[in-house]
Protein backbone atom coordinates (compact mmCIF):
# COMPACT_ATOMS: atom_id res chain seq x y z
CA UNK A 1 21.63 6.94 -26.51
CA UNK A 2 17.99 5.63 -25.28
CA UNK A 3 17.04 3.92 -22.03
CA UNK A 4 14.23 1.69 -21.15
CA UNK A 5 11.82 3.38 -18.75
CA UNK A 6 9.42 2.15 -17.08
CA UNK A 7 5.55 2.96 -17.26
CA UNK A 8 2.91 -0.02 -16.85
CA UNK A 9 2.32 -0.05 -13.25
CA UNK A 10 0.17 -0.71 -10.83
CA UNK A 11 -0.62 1.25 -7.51
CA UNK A 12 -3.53 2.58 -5.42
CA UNK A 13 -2.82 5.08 -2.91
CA UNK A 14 -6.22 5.92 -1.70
CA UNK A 15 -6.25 4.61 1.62
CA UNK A 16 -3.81 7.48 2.75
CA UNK A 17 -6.65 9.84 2.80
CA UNK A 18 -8.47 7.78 5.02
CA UNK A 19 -5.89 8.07 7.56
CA UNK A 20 -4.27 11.30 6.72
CA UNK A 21 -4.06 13.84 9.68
CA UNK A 22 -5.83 17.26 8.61
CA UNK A 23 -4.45 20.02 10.41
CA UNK A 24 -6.17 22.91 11.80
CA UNK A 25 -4.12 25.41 10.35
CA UNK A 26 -4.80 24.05 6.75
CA UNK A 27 -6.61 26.64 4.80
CA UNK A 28 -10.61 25.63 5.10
CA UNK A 29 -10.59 24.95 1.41
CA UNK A 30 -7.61 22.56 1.30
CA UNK A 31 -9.38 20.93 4.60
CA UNK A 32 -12.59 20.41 2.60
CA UNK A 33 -11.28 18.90 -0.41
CA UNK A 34 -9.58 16.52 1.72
CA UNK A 35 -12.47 16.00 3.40
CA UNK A 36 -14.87 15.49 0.35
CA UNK A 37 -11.97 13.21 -0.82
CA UNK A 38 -12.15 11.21 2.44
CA UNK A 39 -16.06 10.65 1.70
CA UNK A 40 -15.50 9.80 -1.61
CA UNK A 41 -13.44 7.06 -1.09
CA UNK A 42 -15.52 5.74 1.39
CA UNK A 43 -18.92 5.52 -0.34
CA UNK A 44 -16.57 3.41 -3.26
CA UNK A 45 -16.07 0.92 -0.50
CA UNK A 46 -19.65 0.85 0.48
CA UNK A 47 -20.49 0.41 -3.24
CA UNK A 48 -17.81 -2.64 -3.80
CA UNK A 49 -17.99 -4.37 -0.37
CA UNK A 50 -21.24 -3.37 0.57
CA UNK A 51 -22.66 -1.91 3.50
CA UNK A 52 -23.11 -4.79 6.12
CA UNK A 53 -20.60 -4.62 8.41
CA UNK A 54 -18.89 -1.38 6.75
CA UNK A 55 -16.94 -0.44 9.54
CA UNK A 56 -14.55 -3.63 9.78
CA UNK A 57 -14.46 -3.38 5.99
CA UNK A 58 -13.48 -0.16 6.34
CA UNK A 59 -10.85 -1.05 8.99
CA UNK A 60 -9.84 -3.94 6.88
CA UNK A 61 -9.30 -1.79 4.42
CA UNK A 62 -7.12 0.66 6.28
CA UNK A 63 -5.19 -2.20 8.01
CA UNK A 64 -4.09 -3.62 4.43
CA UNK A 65 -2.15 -0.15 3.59
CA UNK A 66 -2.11 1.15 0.25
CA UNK A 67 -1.50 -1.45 -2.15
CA UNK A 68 2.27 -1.90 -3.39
CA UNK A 69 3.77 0.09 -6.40
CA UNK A 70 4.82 -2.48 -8.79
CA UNK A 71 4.91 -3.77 -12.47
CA UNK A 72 2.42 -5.35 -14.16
CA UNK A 73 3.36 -9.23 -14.24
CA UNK A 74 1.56 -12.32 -13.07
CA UNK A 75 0.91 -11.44 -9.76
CA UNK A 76 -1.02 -8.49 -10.03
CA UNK A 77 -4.51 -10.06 -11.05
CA UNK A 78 -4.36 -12.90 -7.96
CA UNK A 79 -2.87 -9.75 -5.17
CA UNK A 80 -6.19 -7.72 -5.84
CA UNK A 81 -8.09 -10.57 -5.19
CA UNK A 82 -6.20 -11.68 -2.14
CA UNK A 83 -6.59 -7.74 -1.08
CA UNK A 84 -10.70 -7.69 -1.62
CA UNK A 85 -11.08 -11.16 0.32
CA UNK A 86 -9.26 -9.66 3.33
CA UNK A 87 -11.52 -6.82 3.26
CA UNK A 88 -14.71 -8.24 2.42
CA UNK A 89 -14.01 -10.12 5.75
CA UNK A 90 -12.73 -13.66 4.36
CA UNK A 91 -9.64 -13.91 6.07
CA UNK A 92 -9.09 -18.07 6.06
CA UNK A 93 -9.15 -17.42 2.06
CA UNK A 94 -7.07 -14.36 1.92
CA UNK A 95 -4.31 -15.96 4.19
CA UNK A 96 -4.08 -19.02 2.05
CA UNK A 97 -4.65 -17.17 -1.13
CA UNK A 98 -1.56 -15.19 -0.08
CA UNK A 99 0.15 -17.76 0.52
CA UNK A 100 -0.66 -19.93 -2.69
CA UNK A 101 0.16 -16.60 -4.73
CA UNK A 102 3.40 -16.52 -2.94
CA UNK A 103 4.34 -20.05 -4.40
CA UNK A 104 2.67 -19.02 -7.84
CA UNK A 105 5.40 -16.22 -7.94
CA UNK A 106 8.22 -18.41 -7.45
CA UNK A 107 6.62 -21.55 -10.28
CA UNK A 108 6.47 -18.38 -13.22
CA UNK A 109 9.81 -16.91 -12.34
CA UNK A 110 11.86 -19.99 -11.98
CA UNK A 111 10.18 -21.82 -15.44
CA UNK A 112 10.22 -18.08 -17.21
CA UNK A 113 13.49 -17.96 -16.50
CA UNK A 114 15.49 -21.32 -16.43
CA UNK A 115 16.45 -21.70 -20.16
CA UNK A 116 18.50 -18.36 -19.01
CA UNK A 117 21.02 -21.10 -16.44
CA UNK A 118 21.36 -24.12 -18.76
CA UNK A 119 24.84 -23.84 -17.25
CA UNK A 120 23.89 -23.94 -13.87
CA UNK A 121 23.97 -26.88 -11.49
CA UNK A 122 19.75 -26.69 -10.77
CA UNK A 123 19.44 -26.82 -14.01
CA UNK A 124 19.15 -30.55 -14.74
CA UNK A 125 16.70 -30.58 -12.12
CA UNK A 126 14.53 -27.48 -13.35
CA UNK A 127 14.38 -28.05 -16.61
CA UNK A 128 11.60 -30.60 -17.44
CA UNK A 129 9.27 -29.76 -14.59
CA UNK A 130 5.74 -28.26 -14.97
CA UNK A 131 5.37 -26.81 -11.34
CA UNK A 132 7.28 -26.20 -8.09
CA UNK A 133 5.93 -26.96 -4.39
CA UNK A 134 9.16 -27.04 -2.32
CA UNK A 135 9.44 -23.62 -1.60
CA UNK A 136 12.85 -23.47 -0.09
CA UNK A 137 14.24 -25.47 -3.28
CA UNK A 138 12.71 -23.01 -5.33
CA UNK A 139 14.33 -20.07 -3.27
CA UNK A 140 17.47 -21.62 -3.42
CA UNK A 141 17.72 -21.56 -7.04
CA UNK A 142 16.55 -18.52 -7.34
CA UNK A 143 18.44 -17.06 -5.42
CA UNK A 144 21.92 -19.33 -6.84
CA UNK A 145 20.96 -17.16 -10.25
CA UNK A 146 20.69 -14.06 -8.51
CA UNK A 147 17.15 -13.62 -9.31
CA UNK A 148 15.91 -12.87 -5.80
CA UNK A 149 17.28 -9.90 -3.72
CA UNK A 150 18.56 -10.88 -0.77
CA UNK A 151 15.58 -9.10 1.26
CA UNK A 152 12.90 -11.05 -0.71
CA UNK A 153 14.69 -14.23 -0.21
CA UNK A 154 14.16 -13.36 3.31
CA UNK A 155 10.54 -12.36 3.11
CA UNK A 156 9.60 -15.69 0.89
CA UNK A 157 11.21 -18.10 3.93
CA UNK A 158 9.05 -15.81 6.21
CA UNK A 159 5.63 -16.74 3.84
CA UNK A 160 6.77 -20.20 3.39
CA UNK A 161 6.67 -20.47 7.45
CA UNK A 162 2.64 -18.76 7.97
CA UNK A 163 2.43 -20.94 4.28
CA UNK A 164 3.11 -24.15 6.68
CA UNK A 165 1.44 -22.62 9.65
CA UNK A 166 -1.89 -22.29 8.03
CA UNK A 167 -2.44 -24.51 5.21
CA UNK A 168 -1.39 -27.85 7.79
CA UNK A 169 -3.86 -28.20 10.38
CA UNK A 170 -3.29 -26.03 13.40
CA UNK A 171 -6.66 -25.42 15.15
CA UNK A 172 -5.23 -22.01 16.40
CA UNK A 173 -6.01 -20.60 13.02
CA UNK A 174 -9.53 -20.72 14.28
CA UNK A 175 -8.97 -17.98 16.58
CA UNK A 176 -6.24 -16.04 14.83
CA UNK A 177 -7.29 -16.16 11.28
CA UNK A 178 -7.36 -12.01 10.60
CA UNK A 179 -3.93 -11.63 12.05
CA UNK A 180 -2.21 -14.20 9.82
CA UNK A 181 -4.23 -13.19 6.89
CA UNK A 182 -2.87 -9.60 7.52
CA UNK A 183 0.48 -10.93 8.03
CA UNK A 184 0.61 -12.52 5.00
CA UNK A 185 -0.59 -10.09 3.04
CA UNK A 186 1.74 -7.56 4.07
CA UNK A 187 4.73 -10.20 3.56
CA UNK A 188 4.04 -11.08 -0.09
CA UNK A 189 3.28 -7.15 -0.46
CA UNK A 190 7.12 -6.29 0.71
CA UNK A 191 7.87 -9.19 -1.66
CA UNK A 192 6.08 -7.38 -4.67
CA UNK A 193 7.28 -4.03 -3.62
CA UNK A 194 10.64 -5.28 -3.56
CA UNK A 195 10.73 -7.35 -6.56
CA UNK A 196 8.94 -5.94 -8.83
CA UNK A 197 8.70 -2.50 -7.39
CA UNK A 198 8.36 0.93 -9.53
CA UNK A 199 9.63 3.29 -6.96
CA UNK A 200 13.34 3.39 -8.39
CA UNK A 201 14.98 1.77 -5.71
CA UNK A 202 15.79 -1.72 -7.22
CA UNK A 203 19.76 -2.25 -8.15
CA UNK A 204 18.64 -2.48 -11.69
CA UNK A 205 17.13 1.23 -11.97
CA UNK A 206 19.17 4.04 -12.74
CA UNK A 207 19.60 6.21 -9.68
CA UNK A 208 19.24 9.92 -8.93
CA UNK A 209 15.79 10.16 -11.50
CA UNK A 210 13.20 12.07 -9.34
CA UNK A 211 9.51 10.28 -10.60
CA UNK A 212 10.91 8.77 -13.31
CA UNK A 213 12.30 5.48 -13.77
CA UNK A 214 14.59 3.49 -16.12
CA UNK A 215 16.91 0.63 -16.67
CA UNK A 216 20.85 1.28 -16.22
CA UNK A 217 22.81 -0.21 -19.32
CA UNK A 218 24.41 -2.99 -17.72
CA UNK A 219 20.61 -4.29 -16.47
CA UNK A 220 18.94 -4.84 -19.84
CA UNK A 221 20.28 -8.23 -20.35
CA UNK A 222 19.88 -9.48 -17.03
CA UNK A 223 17.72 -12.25 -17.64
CA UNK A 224 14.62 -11.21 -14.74
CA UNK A 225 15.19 -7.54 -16.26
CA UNK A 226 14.66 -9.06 -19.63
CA UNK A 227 12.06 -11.09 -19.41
CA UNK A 228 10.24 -9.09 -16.30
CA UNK A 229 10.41 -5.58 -16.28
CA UNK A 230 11.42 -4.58 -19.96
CA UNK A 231 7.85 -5.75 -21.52
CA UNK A 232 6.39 -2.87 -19.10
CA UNK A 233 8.84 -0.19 -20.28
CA UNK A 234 8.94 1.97 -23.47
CA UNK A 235 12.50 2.94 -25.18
CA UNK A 236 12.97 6.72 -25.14
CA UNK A 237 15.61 9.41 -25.62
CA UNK A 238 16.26 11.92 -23.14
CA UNK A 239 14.29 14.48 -24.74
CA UNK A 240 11.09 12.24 -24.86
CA UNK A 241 7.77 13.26 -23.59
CA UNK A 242 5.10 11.29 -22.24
CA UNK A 243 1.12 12.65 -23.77
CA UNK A 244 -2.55 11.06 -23.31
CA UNK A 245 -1.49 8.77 -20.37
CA UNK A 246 -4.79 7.32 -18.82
CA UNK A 247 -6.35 6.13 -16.02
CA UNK A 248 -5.68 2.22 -17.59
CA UNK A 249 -1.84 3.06 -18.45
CA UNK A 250 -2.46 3.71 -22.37
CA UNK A 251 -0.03 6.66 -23.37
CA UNK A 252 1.72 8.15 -26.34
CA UNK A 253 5.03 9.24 -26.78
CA UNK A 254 6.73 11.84 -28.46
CA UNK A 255 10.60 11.14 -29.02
CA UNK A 256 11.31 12.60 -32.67
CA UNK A 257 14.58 14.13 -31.62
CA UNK A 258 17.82 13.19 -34.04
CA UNK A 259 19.80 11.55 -31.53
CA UNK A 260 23.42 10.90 -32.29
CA UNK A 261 24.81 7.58 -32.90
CA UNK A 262 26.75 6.58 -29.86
CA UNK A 263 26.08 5.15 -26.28
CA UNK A 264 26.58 7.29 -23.51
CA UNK A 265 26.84 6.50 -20.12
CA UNK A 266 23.76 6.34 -17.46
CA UNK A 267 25.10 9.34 -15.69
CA UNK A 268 25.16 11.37 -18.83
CA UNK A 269 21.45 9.72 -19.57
CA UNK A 270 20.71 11.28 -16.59
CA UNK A 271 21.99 14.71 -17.25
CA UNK A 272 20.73 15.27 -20.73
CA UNK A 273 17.16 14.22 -19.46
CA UNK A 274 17.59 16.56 -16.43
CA UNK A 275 18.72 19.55 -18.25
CA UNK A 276 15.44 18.75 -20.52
CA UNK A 277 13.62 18.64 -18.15
């Protein structure tokens, strides 16, 4: 009868009022709060990055986008630090921070999850290691146990290529070193997004929830959904309610309902939580 949904995330949407359009025919109250809003989140970057130079921090800061929805997993420490060296103007360490993060990803998944493909042809060749630096035998495994969507297999050749670019010498990097910082930066965040994204539209969420997100049936022993996403998620009924959720994810739940003893489908899942809703 219960699901798995998800609820330790990670996300910070705050740049969007820094570029959000204020219309003129917004009522002068609603244009002020956005405003004060605006001014708010401004003087927190003066306070963290300081004020020299403020308005390429700012921009910085604008450039990078809001920071990708996603689970919290071993990436998410490293990716804000990647993030506040781009803004703070440090863009030779935030591209090869990126980068470096990007081959960190692929080291935990593939020795988190190998035990999972003793059966599989990598495996004699995976199985004793302590680290991984060929990146495109690392994808390739990956992606043989269907670990990797198809997009982010895409998106880690793309980092492995500004990865070669930038950490071999190439004195063009001396000129160009905020453009491939940005770049990869906003490939490793598609990669995150994508991945280990909270937004409901992975394959192994259940579709058609509006806000709310949980595991279909069939995903729960998938060995990434296992092992990655299920330690951020809380099993609940679909009469459960969510109470004291914080600014640093702690929350209670409330779920004392006598469910009956059988499975049901993820459609019906669906329903029942809709219709209590």
């Amino acid at each position: 009868m219960k699901r798995y949904r998800v609820l330790l995330i990670e996300f910070d949407t705050r740049v969007n009022f820094l570029t959000m359009e204020i219309p003129d025919e917004w009522d002068d109250k609603v244009k002020e709060g956005h405003l004060d809003i605006r001014q708010k989140i401004q003087e927190q970057i003066i306070n963290k990055y300081g004020v020299l130079n403020f308005q390429q921090k700012r921009q910085n800061y604008i450039d990078l986008g809001q920071k990708p929805w996603s689970i919290l997993k071993f990436h998410n420490k490293f990716q804000n630090q990647v993030r506040e060296a781009f803004i703070n103007e440090a863009y030779y360490p935030a591209l090869t921070a990126a980068c470096a993060l990007g081959e960190r990803i692929l080291n935990h998944l593939l020795l988190t999850l190998r035990d999972y493909y003793s059966s599989s042809p990598y495996y004699k060749k995976v199985y004793d290691k302590k680290s991984f630096d060929n990146w495109e035998f690392a994808i390739q495994v990956l992606e043989s146990w269907a670990v990797l969507l198809p997009e982010v297999v895409h998106l880690f050749f793309e980092l492995n290529k500004l990865r070669n670019r930038s950490i071999h010498f190439n004195p063009d990097t001396d000129s160009n070193d905020r453009e491939l910082a940005l770049e990869a930066i906003n490939c490793l965040g598609e990669i995150i997004q994508k991945q280990f994204g909270s937004l409901g539209d992975e394959p192994w969420f259940i579709p058609g929830f509006a806000g709310e997100h949980y595991i279909r049936k069939s995903a729960e022993t998938e060995p990434f959904v296992k092992e990655i996403y299920l330690p951020n998620c809380a099993y609940v009924g679909p009469n459960h309610q969510i109470v004291n959720i914080s600014i640093n994810m702690h929350y209670s739940i409330q779920d004392d309902d006598d469910y009956e003893d059988r499975e049901i489908s993820d459609e019906e899942f669906r329903e029942l939580r809709q219709a209590r809703k």
